[in-house]
N, C-alpha and C. Protein backbone atom coordinates (compact mmCIF):
# COMPACT_ATOMS: atom_id res chain seq x y z
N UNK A 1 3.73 -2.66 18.17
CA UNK A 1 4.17 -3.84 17.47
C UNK A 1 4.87 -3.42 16.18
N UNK A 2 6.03 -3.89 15.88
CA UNK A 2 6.52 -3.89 14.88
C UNK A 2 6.96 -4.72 13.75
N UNK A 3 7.21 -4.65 12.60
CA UNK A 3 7.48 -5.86 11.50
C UNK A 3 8.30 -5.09 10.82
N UNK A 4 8.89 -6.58 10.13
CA UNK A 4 10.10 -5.86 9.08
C UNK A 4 9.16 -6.37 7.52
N UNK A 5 9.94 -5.58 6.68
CA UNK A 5 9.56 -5.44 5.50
C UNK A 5 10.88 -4.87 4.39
N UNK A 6 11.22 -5.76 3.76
CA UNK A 6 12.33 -5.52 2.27
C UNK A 6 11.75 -4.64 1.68
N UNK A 7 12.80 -3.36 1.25
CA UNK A 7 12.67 -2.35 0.43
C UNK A 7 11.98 -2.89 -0.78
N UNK A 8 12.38 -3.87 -1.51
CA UNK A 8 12.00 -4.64 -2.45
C UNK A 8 10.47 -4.93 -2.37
N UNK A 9 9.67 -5.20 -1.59
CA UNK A 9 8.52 -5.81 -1.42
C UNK A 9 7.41 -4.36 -1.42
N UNK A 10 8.15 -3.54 -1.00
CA UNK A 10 7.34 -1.90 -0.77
C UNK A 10 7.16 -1.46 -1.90
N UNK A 11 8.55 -1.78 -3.31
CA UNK A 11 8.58 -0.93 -4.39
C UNK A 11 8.21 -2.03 -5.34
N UNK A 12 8.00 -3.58 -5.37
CA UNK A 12 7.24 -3.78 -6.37
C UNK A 12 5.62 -3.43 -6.00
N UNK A 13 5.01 -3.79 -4.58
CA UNK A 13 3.60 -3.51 -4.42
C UNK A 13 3.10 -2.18 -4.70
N UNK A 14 3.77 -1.50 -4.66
CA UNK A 14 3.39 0.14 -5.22
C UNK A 14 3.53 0.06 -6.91
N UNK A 15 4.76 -0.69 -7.70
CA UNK A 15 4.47 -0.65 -8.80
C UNK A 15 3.30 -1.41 -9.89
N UNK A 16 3.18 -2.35 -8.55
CA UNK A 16 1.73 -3.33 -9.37
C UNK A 16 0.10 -2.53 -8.86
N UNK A 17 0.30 -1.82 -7.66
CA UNK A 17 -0.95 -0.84 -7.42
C UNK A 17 -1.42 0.03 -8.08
N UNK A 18 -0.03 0.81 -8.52
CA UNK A 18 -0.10 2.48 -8.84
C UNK A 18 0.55 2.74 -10.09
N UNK A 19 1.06 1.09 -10.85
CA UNK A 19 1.60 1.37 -11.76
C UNK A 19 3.33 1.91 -11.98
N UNK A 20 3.50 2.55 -10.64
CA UNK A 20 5.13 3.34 -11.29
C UNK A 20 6.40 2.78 -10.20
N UNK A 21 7.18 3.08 -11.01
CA UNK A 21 8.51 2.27 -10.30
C UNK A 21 9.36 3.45 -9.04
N UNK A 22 9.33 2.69 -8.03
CA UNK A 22 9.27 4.18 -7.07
C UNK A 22 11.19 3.85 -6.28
N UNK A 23 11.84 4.94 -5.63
CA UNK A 23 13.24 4.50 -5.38
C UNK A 23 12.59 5.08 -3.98
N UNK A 24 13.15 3.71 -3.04
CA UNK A 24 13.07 4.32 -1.58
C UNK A 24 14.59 4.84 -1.00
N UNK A 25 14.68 5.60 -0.53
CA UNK A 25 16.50 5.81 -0.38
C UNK A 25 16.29 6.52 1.58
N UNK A 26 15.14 6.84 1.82
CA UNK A 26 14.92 6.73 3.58
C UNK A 26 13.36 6.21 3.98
N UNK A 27 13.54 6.78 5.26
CA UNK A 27 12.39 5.61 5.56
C UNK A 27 11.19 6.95 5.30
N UNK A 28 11.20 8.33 5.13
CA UNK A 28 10.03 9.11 4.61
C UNK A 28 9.73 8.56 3.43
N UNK A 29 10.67 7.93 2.31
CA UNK A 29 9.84 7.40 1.28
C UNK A 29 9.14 6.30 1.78
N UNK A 30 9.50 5.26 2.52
CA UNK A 30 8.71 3.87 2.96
C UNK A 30 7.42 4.37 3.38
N UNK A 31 7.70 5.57 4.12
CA UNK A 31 6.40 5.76 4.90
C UNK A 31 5.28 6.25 3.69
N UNK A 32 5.92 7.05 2.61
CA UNK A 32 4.78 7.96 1.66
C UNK A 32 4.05 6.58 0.68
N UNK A 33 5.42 5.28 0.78
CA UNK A 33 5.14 4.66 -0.20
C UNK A 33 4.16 3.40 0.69
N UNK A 34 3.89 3.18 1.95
CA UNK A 34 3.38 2.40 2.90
C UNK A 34 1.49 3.34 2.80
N UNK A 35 1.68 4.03 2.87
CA UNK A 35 0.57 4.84 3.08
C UNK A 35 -0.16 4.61 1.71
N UNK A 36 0.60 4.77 0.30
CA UNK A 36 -0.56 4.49 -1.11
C UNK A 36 -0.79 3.66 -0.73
N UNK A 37 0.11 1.97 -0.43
CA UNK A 37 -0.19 0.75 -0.68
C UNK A 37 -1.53 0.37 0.59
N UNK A 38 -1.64 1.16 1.86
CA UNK A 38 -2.24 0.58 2.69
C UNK A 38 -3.89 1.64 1.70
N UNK A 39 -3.91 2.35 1.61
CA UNK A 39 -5.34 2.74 1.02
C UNK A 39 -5.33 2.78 -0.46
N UNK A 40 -5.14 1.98 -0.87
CA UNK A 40 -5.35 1.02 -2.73
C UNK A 40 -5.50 -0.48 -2.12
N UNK A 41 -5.33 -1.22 -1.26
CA UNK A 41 -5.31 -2.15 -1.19
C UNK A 41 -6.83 -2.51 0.22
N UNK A 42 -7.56 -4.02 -0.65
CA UNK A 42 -8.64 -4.04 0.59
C UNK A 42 -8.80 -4.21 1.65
N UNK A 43 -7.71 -4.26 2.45
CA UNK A 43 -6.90 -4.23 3.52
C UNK A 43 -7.20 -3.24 4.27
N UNK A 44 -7.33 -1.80 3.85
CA UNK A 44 -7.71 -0.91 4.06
C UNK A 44 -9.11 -0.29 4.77
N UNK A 45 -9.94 -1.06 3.95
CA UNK A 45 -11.09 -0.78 3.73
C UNK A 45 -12.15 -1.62 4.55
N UNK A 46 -11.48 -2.51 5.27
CA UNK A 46 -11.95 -2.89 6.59
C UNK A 46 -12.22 -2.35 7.68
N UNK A 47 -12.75 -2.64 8.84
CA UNK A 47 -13.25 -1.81 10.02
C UNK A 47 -12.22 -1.54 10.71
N UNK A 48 -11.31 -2.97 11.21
CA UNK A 48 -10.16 -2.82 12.04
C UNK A 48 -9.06 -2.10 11.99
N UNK A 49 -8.88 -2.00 10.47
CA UNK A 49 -7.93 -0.30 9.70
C UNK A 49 -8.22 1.49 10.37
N UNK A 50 -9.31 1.30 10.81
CA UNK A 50 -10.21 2.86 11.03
C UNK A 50 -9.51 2.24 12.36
N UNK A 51 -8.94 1.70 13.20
CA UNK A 51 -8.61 2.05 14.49
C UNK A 51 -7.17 2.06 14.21
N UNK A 52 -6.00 2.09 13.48
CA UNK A 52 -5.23 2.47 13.24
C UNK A 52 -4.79 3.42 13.34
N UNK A 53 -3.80 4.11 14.04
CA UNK A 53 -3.70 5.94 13.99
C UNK A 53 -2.70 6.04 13.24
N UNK A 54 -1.52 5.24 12.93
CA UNK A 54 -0.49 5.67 12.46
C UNK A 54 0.41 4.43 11.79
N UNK A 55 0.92 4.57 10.82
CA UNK A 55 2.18 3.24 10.58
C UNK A 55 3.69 4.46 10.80
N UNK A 56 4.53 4.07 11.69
CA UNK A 56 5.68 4.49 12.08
C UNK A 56 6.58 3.68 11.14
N UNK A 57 7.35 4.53 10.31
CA UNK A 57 8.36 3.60 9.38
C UNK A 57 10.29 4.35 9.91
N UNK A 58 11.04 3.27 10.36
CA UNK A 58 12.26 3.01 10.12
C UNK A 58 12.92 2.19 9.18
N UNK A 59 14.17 2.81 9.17
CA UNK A 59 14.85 2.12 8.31
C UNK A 59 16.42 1.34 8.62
N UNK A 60 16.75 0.17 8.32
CA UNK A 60 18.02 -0.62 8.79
C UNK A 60 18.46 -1.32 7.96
N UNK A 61 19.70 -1.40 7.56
CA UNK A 61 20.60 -2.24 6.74
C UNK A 61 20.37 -3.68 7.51
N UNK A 62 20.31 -4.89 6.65
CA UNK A 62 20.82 -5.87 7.12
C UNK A 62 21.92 -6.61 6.32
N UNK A 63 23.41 -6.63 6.76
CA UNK A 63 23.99 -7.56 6.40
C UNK A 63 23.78 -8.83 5.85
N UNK A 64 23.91 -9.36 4.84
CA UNK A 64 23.87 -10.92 4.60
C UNK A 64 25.03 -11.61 4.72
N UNK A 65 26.49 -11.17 3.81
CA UNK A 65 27.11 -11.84 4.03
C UNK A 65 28.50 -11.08 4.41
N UNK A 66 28.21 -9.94 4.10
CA UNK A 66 29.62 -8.56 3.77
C UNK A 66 29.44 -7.08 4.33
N UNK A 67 29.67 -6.20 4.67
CA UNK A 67 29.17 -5.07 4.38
C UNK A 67 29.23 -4.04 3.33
N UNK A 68 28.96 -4.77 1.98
CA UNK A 68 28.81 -4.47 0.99
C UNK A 68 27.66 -4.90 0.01
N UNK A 69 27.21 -6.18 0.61
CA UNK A 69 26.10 -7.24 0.46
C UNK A 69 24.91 -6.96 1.45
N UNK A 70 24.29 -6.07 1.33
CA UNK A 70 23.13 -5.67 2.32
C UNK A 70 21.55 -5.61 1.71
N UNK A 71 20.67 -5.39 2.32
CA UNK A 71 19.51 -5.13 2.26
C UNK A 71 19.02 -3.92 3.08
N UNK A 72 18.41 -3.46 2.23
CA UNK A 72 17.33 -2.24 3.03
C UNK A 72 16.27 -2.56 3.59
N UNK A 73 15.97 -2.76 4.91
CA UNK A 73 15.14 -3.07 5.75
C UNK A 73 14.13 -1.93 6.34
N UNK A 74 13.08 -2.48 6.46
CA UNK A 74 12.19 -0.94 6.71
C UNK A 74 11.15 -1.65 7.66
N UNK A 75 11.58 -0.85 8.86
CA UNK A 75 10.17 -1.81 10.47
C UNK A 75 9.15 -0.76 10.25
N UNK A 76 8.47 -1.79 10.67
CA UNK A 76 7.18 -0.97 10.37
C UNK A 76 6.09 -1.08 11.86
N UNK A 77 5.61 0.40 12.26
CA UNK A 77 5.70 0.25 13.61
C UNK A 77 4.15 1.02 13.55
N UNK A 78 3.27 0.02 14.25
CA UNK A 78 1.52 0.22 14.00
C UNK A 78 0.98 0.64 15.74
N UNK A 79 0.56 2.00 14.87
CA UNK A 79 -0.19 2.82 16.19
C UNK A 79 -1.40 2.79 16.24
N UNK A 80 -2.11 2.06 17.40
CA UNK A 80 -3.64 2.06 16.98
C UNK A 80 -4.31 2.72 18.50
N UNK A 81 -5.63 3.02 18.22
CA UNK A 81 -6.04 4.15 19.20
C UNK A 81 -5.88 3.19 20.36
N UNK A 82 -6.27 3.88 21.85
CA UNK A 82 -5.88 3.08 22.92
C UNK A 82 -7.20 1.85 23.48
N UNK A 83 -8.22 1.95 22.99
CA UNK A 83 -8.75 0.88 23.04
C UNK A 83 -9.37 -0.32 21.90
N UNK A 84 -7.30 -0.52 21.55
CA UNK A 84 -7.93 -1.47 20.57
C UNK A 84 -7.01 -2.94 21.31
N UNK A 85 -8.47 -4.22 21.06
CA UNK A 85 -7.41 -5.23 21.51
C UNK A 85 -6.37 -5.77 21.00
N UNK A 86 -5.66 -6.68 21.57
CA UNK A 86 -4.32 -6.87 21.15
C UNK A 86 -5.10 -7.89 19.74
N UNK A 87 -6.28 -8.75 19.69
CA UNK A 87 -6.59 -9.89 18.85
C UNK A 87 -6.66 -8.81 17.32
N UNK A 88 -7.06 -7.89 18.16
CA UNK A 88 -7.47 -7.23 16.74
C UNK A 88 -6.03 -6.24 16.03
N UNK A 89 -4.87 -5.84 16.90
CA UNK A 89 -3.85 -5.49 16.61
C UNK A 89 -2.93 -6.41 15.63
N UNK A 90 -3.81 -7.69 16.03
CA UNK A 90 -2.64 -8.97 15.58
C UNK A 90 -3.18 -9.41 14.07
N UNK A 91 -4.43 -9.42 14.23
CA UNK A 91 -5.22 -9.57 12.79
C UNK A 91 -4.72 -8.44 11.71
N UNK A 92 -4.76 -7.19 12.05
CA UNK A 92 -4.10 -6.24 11.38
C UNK A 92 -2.83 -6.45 10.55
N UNK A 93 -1.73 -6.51 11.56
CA UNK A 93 -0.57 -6.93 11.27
C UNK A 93 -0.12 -8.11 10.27
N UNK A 94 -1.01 -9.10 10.98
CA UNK A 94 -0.87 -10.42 10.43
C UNK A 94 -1.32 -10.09 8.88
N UNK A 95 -2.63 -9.24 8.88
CA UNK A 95 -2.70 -9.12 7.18
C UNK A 95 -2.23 -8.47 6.00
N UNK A 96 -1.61 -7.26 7.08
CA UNK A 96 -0.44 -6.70 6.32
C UNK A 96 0.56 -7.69 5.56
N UNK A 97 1.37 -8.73 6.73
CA UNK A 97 2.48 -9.70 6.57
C UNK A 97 2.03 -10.34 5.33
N UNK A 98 0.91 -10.90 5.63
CA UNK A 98 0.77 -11.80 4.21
C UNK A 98 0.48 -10.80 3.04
N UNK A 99 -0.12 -9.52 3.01
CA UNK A 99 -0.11 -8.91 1.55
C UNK A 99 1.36 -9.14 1.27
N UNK A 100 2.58 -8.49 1.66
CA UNK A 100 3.97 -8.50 1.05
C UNK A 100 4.41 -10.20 1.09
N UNK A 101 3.58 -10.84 1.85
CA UNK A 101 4.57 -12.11 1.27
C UNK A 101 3.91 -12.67 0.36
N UNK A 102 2.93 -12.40 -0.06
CA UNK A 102 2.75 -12.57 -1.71
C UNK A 102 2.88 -11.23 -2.79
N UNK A 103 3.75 -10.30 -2.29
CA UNK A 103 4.35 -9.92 -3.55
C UNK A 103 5.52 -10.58 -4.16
């Protein structure tokens, strides 16, 4: 399963976690900067997190109006061991989504 996530939303939640203002410029930073935010945050520290194996991070421009007018887009792609259910894959995700949509 995958989700998108604004460069923007990665580098203020890391600067309100960890304090510092971070520049993502590929998706190895999303991933270094996905990884503080998922263990500082209590999100983490739940049961359904420990079946998580991996967050897979890409990265994609999205056009808005130009190709000069873009956004840095970063999917975010959740590996969890093989017997986890999908209810509990979705709870995961789903609580990820809402941490960044209240940054």
């Amino acid at each position: 399963m995958k989700v998108k996530v604004e460069s923007e939303k990665i580098i203020k939640a890391v600067e309100k976690l960890d304090g510092i203002e971070i520049v993502l410029e590929s998706a190895d930073d999303a991933k270094e900067a996905i990884n503080l935010i998922l263990r500082k945050t209590v999100l983490f520290k739940k049961d359904d997190y420990g079946k998580l194996k991996d967050v897979k991070v890409t990265s994609i421009q999205e056009y808005e109006t130009s190709a000069v007018n873009y956004k840095m887009i970063f999917l975010l792609e959740f590996v969890f061991e093989d017997d986890v259910y999908s209810d509990t894959k979705v709870a995961v995700i789903k609580e990820v989504q809402e941490f960044f949509g209240k940054i």
